[in-house]
PDB file of N, CA and C in Angstrom:
ATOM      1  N   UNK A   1     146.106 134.387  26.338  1.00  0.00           N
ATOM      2  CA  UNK A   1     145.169 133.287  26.278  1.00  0.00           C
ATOM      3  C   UNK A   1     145.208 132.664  24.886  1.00  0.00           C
ATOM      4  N   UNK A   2     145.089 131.244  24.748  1.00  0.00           N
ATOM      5  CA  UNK A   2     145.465 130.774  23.554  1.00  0.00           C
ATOM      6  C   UNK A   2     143.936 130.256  23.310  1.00  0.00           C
ATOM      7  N   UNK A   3     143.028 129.958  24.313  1.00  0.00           N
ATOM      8  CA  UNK A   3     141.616 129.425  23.653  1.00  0.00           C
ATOM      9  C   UNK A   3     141.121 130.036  22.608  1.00  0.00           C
ATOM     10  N   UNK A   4     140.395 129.752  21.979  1.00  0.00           N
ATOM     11  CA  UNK A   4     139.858 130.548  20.835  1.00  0.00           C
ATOM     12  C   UNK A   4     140.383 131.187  19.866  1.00  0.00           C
ATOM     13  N   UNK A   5     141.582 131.318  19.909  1.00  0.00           N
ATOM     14  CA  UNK A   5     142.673 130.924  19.082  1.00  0.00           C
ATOM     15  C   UNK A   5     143.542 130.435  18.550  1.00  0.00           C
ATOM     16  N   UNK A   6     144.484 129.782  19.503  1.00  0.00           N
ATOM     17  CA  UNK A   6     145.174 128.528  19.338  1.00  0.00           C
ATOM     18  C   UNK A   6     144.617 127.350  19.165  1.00  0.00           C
ATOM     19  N   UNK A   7     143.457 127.290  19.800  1.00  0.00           N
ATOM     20  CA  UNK A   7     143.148 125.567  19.643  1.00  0.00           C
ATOM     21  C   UNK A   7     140.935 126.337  20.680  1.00  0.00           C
ATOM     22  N   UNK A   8     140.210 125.068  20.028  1.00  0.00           N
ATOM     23  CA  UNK A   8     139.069 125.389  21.126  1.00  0.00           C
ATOM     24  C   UNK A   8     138.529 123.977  21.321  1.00  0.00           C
ATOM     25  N   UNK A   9     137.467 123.833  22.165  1.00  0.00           N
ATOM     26  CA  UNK A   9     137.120 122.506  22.619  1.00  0.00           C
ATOM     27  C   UNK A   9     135.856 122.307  22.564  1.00  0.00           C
ATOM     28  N   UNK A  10     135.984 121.299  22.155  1.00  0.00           N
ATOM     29  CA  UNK A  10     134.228 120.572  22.141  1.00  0.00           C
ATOM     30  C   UNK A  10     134.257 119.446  23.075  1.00  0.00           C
ATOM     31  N   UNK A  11     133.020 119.003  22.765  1.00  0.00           N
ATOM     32  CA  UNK A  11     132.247 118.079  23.847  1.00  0.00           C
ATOM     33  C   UNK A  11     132.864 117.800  25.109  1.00  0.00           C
ATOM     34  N   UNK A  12     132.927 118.964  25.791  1.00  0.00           N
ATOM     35  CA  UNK A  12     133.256 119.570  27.283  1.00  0.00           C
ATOM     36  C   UNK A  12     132.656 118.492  28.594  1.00  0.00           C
ATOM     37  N   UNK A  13     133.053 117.400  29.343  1.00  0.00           N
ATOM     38  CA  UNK A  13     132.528 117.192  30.419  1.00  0.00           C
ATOM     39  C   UNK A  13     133.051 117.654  31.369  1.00  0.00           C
ATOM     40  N   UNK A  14     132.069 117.776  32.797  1.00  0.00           N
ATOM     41  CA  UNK A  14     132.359 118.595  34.181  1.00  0.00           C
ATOM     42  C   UNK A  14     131.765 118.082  34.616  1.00  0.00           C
ATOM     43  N   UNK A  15     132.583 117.164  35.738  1.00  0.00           N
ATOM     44  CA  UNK A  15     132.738 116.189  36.968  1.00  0.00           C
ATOM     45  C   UNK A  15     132.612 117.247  38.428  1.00  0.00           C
ATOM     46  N   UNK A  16     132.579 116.290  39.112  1.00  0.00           N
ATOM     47  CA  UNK A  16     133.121 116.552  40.588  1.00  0.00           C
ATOM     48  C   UNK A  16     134.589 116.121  40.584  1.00  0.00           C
ATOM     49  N   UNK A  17     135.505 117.144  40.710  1.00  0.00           N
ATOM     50  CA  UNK A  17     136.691 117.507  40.466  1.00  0.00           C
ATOM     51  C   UNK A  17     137.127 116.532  39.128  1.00  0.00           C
ATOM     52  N   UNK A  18     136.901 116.741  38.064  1.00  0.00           N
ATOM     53  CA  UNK A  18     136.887 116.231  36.801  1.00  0.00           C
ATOM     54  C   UNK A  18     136.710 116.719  35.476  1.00  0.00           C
ATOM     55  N   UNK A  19     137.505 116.809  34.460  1.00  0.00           N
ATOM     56  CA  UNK A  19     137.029 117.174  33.277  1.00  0.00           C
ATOM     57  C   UNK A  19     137.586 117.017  32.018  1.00  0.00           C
ATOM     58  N   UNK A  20     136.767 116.876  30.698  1.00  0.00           N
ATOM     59  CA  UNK A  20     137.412 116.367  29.704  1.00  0.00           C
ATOM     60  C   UNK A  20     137.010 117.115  28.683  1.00  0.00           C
ATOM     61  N   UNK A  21     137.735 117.341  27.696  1.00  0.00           N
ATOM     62  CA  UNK A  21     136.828 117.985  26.500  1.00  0.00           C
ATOM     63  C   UNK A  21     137.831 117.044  25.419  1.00  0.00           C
ATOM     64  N   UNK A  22     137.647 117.707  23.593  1.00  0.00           N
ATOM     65  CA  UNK A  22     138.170 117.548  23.030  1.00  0.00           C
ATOM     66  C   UNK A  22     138.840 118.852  22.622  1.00  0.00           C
ATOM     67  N   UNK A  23     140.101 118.765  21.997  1.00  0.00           N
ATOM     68  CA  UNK A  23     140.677 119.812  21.485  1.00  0.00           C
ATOM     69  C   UNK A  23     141.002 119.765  20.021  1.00  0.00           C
ATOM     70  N   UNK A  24     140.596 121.252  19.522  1.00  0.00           N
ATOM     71  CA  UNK A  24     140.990 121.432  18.140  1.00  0.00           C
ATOM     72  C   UNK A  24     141.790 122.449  18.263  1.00  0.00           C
ATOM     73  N   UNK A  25     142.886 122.155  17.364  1.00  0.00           N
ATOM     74  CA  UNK A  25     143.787 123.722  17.284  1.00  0.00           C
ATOM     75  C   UNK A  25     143.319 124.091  15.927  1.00  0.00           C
ATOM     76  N   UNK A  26     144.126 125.275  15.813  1.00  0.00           N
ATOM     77  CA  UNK A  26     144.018 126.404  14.383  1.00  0.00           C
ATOM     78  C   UNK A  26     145.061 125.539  13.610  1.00  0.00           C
ATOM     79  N   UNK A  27     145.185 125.041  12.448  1.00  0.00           N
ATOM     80  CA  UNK A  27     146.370 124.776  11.791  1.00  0.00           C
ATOM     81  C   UNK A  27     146.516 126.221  11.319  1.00  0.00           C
ATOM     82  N   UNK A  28     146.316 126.768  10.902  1.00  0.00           N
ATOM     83  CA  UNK A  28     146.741 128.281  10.177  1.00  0.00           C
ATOM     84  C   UNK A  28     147.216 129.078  11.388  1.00  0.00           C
ATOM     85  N   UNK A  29     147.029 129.042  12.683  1.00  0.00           N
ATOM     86  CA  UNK A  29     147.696 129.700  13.603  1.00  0.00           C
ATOM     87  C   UNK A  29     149.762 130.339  13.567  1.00  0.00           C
ATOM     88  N   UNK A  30     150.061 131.264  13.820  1.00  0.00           N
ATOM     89  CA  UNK A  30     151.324 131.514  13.785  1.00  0.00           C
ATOM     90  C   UNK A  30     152.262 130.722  14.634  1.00  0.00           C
ATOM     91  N   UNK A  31     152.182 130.706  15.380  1.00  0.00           N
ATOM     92  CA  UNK A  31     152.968 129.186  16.476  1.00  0.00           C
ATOM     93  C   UNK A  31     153.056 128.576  15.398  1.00  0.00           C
ATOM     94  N   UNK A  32     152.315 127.738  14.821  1.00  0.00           N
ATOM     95  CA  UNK A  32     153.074 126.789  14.251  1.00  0.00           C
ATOM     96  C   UNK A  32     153.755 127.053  12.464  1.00  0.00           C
ATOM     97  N   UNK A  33     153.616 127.950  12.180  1.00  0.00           N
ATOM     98  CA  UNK A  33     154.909 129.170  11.623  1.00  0.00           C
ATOM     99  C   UNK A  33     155.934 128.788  11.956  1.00  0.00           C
ATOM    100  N   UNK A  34     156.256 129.050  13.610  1.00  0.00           N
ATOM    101  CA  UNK A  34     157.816 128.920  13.851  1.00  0.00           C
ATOM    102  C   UNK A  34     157.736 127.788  14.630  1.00  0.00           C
ATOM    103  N   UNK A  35     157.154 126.692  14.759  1.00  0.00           N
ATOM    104  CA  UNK A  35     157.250 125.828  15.503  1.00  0.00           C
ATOM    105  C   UNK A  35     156.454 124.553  15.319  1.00  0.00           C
ATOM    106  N   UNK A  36     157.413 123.889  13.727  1.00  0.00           N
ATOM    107  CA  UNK A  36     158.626 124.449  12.880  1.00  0.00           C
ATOM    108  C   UNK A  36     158.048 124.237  11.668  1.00  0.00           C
ATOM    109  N   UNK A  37     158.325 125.215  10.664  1.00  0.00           N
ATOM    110  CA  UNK A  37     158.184 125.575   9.595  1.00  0.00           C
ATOM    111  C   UNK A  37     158.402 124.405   8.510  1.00  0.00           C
ATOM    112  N   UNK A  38     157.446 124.179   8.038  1.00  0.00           N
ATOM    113  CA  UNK A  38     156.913 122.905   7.362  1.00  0.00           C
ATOM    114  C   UNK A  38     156.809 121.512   8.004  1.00  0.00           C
ATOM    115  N   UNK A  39     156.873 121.758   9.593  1.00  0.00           N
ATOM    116  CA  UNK A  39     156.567 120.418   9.910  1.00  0.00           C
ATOM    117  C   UNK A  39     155.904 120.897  11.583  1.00  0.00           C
ATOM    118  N   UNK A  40     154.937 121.234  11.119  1.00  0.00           N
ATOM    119  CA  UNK A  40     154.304 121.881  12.782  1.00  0.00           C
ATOM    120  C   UNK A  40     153.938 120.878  13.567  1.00  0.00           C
ATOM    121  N   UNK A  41     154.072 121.356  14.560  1.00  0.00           N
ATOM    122  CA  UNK A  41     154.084 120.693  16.191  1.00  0.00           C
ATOM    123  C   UNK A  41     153.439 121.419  17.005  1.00  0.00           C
ATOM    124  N   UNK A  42     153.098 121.257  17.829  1.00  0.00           N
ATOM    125  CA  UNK A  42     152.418 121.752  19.309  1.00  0.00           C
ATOM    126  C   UNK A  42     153.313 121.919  20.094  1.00  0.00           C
ATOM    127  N   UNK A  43     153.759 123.445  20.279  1.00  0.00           N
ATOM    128  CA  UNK A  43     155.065 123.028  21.603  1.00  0.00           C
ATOM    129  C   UNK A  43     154.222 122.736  22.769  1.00  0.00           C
ATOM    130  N   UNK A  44     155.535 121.904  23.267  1.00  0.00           N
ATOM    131  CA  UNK A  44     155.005 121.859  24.869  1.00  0.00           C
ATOM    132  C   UNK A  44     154.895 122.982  25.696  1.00  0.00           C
ATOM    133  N   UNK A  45     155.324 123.660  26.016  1.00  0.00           N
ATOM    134  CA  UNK A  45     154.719 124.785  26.760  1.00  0.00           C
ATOM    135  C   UNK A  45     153.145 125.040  26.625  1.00  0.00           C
ATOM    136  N   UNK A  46     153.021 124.672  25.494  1.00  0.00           N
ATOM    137  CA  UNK A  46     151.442 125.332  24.877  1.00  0.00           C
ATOM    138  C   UNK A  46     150.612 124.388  25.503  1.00  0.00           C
ATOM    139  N   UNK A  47     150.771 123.049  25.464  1.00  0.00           N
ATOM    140  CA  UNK A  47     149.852 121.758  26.315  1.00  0.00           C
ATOM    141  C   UNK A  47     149.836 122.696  27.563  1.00  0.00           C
ATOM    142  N   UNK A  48     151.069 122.954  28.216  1.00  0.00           N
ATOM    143  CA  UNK A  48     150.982 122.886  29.905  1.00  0.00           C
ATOM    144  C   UNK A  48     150.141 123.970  29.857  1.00  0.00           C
ATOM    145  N   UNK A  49     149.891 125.075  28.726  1.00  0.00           N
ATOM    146  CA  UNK A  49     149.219 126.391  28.933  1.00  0.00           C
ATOM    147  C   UNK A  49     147.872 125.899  28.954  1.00  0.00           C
ATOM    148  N   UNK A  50     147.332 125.162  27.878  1.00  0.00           N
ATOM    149  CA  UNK A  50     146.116 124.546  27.840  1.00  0.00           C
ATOM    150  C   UNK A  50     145.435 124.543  29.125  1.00  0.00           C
ATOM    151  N   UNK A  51     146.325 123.121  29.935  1.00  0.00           N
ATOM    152  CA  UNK A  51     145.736 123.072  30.974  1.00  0.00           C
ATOM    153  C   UNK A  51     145.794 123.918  31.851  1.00  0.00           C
ATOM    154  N   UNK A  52     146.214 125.288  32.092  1.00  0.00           N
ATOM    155  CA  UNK A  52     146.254 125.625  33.226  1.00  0.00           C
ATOM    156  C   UNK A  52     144.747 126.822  32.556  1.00  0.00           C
ATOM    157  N   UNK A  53     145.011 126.772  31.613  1.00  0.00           N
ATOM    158  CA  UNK A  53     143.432 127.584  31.100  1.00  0.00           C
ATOM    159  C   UNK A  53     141.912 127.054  31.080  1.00  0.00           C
ATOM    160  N   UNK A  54     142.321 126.230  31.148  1.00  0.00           N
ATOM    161  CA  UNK A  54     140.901 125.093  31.193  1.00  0.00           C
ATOM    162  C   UNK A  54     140.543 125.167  33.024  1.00  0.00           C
ATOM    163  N   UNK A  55     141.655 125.063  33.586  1.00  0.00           N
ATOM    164  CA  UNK A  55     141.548 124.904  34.837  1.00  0.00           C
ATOM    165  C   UNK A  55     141.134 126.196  35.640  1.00  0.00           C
ATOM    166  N   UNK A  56     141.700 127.241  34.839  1.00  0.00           N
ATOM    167  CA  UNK A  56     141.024 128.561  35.457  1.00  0.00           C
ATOM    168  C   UNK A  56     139.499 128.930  35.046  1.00  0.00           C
ATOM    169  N   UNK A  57     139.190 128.175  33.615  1.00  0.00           N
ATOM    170  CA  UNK A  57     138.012 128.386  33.463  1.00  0.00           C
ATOM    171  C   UNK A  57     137.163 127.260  33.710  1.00  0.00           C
ATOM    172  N   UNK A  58     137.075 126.196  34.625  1.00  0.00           N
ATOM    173  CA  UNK A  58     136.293 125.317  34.992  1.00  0.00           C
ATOM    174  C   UNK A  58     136.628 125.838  36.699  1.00  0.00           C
ATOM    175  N   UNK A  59     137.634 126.551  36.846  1.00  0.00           N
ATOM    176  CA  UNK A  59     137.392 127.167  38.753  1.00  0.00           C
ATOM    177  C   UNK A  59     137.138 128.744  38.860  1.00  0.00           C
ATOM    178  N   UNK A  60     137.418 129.219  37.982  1.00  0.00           N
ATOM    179  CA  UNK A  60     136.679 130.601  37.798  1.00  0.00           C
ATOM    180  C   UNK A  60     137.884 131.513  38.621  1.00  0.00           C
ATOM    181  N   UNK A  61     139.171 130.875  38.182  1.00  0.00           N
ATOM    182  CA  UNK A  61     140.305 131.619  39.734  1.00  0.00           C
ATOM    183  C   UNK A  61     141.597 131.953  38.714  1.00  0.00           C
ATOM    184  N   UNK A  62     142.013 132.387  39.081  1.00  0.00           N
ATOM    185  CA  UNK A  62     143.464 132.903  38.521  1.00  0.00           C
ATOM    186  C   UNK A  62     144.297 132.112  39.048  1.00  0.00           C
ATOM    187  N   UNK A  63     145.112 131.021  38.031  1.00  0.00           N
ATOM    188  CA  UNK A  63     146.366 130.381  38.476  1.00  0.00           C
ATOM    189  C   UNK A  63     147.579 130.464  37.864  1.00  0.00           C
ATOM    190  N   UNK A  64     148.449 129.904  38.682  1.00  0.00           N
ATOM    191  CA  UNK A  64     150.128 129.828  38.023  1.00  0.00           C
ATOM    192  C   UNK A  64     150.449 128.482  38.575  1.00  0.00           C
ATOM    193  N   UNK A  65     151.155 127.937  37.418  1.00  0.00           N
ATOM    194  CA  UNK A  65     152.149 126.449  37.522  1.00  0.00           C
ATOM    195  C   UNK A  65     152.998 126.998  38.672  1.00  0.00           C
ATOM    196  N   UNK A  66     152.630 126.203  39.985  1.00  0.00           N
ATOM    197  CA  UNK A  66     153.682 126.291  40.691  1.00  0.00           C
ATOM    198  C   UNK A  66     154.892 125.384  40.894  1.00  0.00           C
ATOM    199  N   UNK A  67     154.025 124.157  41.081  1.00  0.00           N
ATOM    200  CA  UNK A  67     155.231 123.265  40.745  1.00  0.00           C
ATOM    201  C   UNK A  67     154.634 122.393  39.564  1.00  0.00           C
ATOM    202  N   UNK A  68     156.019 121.471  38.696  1.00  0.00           N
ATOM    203  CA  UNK A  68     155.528 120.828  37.644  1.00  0.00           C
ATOM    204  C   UNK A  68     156.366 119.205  37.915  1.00  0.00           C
ATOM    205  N   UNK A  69     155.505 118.434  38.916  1.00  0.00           N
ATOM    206  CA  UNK A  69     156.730 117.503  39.478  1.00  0.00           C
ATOM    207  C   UNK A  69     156.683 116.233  38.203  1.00  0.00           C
ATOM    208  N   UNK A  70     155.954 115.830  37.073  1.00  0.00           N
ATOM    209  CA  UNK A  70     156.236 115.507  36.712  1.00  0.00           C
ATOM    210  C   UNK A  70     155.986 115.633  34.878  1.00  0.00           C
ATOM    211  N   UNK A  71     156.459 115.996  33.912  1.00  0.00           N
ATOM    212  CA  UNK A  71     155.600 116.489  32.552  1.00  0.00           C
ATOM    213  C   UNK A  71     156.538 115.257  31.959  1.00  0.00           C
ATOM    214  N   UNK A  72     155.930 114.537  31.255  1.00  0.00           N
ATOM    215  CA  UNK A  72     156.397 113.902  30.166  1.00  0.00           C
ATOM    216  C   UNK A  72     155.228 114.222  28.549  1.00  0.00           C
ATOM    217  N   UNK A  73     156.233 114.126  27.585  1.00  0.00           N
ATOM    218  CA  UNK A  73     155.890 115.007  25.840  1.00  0.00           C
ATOM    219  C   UNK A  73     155.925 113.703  25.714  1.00  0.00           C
ATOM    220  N   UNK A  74     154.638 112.496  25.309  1.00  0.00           N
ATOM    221  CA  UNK A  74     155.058 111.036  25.541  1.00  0.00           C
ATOM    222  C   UNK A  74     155.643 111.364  23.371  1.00  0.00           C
ATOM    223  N   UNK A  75     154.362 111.974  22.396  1.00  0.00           N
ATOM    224  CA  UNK A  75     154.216 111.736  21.364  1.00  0.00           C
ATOM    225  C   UNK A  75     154.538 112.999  20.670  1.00  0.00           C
ATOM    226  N   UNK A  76     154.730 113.547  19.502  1.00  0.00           N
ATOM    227  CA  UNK A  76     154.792 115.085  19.068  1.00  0.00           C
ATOM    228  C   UNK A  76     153.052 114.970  18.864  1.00  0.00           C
ATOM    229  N   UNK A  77     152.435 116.465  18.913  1.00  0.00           N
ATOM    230  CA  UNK A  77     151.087 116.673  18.415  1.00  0.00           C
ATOM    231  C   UNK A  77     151.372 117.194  16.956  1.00  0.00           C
ATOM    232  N   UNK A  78     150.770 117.237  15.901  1.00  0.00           N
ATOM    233  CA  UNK A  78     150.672 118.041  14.947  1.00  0.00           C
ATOM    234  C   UNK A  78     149.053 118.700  14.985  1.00  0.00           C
ATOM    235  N   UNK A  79     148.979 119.803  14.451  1.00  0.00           N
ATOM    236  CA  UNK A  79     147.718 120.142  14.518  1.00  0.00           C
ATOM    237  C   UNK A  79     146.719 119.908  14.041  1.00  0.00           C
ATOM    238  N   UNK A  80     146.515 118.838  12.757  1.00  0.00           N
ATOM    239  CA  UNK A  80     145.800 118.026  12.593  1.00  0.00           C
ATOM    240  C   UNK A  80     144.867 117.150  13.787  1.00  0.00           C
ATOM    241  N   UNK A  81     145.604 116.416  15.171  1.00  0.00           N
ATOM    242  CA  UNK A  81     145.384 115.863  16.030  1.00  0.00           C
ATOM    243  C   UNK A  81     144.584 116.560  16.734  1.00  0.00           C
ATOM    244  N   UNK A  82     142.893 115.369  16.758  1.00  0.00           N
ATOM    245  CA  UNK A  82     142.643 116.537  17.922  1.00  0.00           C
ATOM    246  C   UNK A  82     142.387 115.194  19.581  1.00  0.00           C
ATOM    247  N   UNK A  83     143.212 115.850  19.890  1.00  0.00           N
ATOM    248  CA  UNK A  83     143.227 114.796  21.223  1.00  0.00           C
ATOM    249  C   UNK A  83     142.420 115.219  22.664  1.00  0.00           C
ATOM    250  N   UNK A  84     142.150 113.455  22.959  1.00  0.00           N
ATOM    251  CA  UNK A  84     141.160 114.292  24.153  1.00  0.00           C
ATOM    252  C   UNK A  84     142.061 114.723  25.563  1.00  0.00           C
ATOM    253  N   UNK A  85     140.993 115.410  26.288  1.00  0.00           N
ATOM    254  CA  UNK A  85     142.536 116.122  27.329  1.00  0.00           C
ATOM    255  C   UNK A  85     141.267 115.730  28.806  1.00  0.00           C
ATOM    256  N   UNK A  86     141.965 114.887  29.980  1.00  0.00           N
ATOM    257  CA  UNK A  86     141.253 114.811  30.831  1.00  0.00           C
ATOM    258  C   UNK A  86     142.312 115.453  31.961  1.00  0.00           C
ATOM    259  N   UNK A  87     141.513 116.147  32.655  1.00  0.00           N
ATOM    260  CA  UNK A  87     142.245 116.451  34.282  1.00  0.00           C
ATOM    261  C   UNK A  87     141.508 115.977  35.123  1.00  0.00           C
ATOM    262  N   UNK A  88     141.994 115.709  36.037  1.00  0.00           N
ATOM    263  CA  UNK A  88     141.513 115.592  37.749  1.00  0.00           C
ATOM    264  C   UNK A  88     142.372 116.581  38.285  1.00  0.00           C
ATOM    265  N   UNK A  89     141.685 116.899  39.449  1.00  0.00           N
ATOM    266  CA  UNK A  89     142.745 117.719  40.671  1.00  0.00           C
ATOM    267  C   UNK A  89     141.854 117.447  42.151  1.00  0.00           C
ATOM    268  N   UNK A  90     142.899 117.902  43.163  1.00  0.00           N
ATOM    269  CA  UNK A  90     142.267 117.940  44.095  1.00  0.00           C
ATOM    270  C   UNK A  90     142.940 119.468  45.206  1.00  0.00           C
ATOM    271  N   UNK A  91     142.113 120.118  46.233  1.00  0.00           N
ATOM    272  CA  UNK A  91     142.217 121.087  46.357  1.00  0.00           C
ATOM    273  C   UNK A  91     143.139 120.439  47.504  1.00  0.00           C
ATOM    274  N   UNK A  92     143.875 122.117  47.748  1.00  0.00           N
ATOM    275  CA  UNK A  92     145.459 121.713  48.498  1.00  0.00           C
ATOM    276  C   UNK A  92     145.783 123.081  49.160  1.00  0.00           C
ATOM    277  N   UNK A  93     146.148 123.292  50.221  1.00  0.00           N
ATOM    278  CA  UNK A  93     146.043 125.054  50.663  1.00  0.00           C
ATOM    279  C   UNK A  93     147.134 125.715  49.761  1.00  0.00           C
ATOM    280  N   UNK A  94     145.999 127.068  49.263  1.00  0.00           N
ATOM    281  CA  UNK A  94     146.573 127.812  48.001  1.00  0.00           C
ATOM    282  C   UNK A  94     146.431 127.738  47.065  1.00  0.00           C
ATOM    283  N   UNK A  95     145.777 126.117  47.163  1.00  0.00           N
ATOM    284  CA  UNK A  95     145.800 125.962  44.908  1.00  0.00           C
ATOM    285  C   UNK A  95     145.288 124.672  44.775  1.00  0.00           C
ATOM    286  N   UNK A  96     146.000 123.981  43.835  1.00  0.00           N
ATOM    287  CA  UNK A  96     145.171 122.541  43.839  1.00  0.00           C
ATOM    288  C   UNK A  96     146.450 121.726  42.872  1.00  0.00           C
ATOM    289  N   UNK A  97     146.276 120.651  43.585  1.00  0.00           N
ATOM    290  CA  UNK A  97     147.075 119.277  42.715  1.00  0.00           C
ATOM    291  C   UNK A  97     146.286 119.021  41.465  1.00  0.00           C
ATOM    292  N   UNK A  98     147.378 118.614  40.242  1.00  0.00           N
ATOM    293  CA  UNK A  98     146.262 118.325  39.197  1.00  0.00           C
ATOM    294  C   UNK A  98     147.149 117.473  38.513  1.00  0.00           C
ATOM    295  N   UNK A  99     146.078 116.748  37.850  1.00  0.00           N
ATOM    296  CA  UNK A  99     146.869 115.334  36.864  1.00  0.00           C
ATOM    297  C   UNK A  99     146.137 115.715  35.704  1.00  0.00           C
ATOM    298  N   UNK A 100     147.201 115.564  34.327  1.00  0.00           N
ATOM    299  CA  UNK A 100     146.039 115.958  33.063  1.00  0.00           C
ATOM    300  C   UNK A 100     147.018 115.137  32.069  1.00  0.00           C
ATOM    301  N   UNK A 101     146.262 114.954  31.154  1.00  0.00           N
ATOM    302  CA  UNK A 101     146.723 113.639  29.741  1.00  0.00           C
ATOM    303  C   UNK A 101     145.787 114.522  28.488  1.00  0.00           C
ATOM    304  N   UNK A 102     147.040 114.405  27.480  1.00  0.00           N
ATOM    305  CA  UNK A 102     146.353 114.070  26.452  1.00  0.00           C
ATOM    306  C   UNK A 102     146.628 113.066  25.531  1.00  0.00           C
ATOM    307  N   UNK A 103     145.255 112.849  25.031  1.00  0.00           N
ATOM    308  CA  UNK A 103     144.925 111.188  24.453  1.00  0.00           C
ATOM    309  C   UNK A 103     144.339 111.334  23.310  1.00  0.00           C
ATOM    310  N   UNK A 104     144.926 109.962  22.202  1.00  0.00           N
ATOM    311  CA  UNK A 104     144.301 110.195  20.705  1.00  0.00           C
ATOM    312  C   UNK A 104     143.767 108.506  21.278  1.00  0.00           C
ATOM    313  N   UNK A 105     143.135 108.196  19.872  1.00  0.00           N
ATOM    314  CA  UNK A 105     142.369 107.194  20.089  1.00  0.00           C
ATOM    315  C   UNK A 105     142.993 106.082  20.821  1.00  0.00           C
ATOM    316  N   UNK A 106     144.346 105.738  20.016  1.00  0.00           N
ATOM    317  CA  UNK A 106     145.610 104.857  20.503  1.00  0.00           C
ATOM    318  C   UNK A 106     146.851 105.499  21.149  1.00  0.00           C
ATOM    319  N   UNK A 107     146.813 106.200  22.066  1.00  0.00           N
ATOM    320  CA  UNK A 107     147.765 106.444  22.517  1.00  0.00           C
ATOM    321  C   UNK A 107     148.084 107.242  23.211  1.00  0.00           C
ATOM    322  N   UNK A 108     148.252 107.637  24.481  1.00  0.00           N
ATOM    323  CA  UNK A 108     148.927 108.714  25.345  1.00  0.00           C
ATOM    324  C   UNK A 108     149.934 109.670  24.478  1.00  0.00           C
ATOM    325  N   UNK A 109     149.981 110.948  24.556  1.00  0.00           N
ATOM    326  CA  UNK A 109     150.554 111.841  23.932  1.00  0.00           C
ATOM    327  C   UNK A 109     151.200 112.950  25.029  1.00  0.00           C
ATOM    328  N   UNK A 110     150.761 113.470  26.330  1.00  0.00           N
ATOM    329  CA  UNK A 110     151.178 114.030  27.337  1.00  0.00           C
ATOM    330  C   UNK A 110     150.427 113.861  28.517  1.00  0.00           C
ATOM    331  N   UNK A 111     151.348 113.664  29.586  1.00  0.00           N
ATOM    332  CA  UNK A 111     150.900 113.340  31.080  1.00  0.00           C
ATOM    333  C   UNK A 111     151.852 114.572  31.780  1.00  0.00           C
ATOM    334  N   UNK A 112     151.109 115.045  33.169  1.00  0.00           N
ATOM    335  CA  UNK A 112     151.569 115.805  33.629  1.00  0.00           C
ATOM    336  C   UNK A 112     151.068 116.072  34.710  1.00  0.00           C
ATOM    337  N   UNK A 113     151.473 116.039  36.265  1.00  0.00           N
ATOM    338  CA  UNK A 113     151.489 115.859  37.170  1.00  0.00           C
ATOM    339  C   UNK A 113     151.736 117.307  37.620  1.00  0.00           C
ATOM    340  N   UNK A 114     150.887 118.381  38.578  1.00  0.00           N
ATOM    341  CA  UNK A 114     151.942 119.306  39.052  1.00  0.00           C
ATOM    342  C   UNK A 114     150.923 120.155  39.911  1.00  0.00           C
ATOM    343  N   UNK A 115     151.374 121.025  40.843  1.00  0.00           N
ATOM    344  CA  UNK A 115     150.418 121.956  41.877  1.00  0.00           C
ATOM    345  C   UNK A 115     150.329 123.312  40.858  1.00  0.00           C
ATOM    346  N   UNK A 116     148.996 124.114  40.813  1.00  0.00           N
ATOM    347  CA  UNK A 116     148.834 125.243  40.420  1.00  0.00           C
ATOM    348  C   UNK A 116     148.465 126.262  41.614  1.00  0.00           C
ATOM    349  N   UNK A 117     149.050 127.713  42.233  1.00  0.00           N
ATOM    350  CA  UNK A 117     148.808 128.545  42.765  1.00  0.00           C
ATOM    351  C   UNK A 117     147.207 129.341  42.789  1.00  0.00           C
ATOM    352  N   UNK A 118     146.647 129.565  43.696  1.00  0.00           N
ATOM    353  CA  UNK A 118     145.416 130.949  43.075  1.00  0.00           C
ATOM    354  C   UNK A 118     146.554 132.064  43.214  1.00  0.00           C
ATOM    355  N   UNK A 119     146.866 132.943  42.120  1.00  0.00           N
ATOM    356  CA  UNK A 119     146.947 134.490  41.866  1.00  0.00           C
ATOM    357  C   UNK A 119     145.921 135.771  42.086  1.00  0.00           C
TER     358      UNK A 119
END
């Protein structure tokens, strides 16, 4: 789990199938140590982890990326950035469709389209 360590979130909204917070990461965190060393970034993997953690803890369920039909990395993050992150989903037998972005004031930074499993 990377919450509360990697990065945590404030001003949390919860919709009917909806939700947004803001995200702060750790700049002193080790990830960005090696990823990359004097010029840190947010890997992508770590966004897609985000959301699938947010999503287990706004459904209270154990999931896995099952499919990922579409991820685009529009911007690099540095950890300075704290961008807002909205999902929608909708439920689907087994799991649920979900759409999630993250957004700085001006600009799309990651979109990502994809089904998550219950485990």
């Amino acid at each position: 789990m990377l919450k509360n360590d990697f990065y945590t979130t404030l001003d949390a909204r919860n919709g009917d199938n909806e939700y947004s917070c803001l995200v702060v990461f750790n700049a002193g965190h080790s990830i960005f140590g090696g990823h990359f060393p004097g010029h840190p970034v947010v890997p992508g993997v770590c966004m897609m982890e985000i959301v699938k953690e947010l999503m287990q803890g706004i459904l209270g369920k154990p999931l896995m990326l099952s499919n990922a039909g579409n991820v685009k990395f529009l911007q690099l993050i540095t950890p300075d950035t704290q961008p807002t992150i909205n999902i929608s989903w909708k439920e689907q037998e087994g799991g649920y469709k979900v759409n999630a972005s993250f957004k700085n004031d001006a600009s799309m930074l990651f979109k990502m389209d994809g089904s998550y499993a219950i485990i």
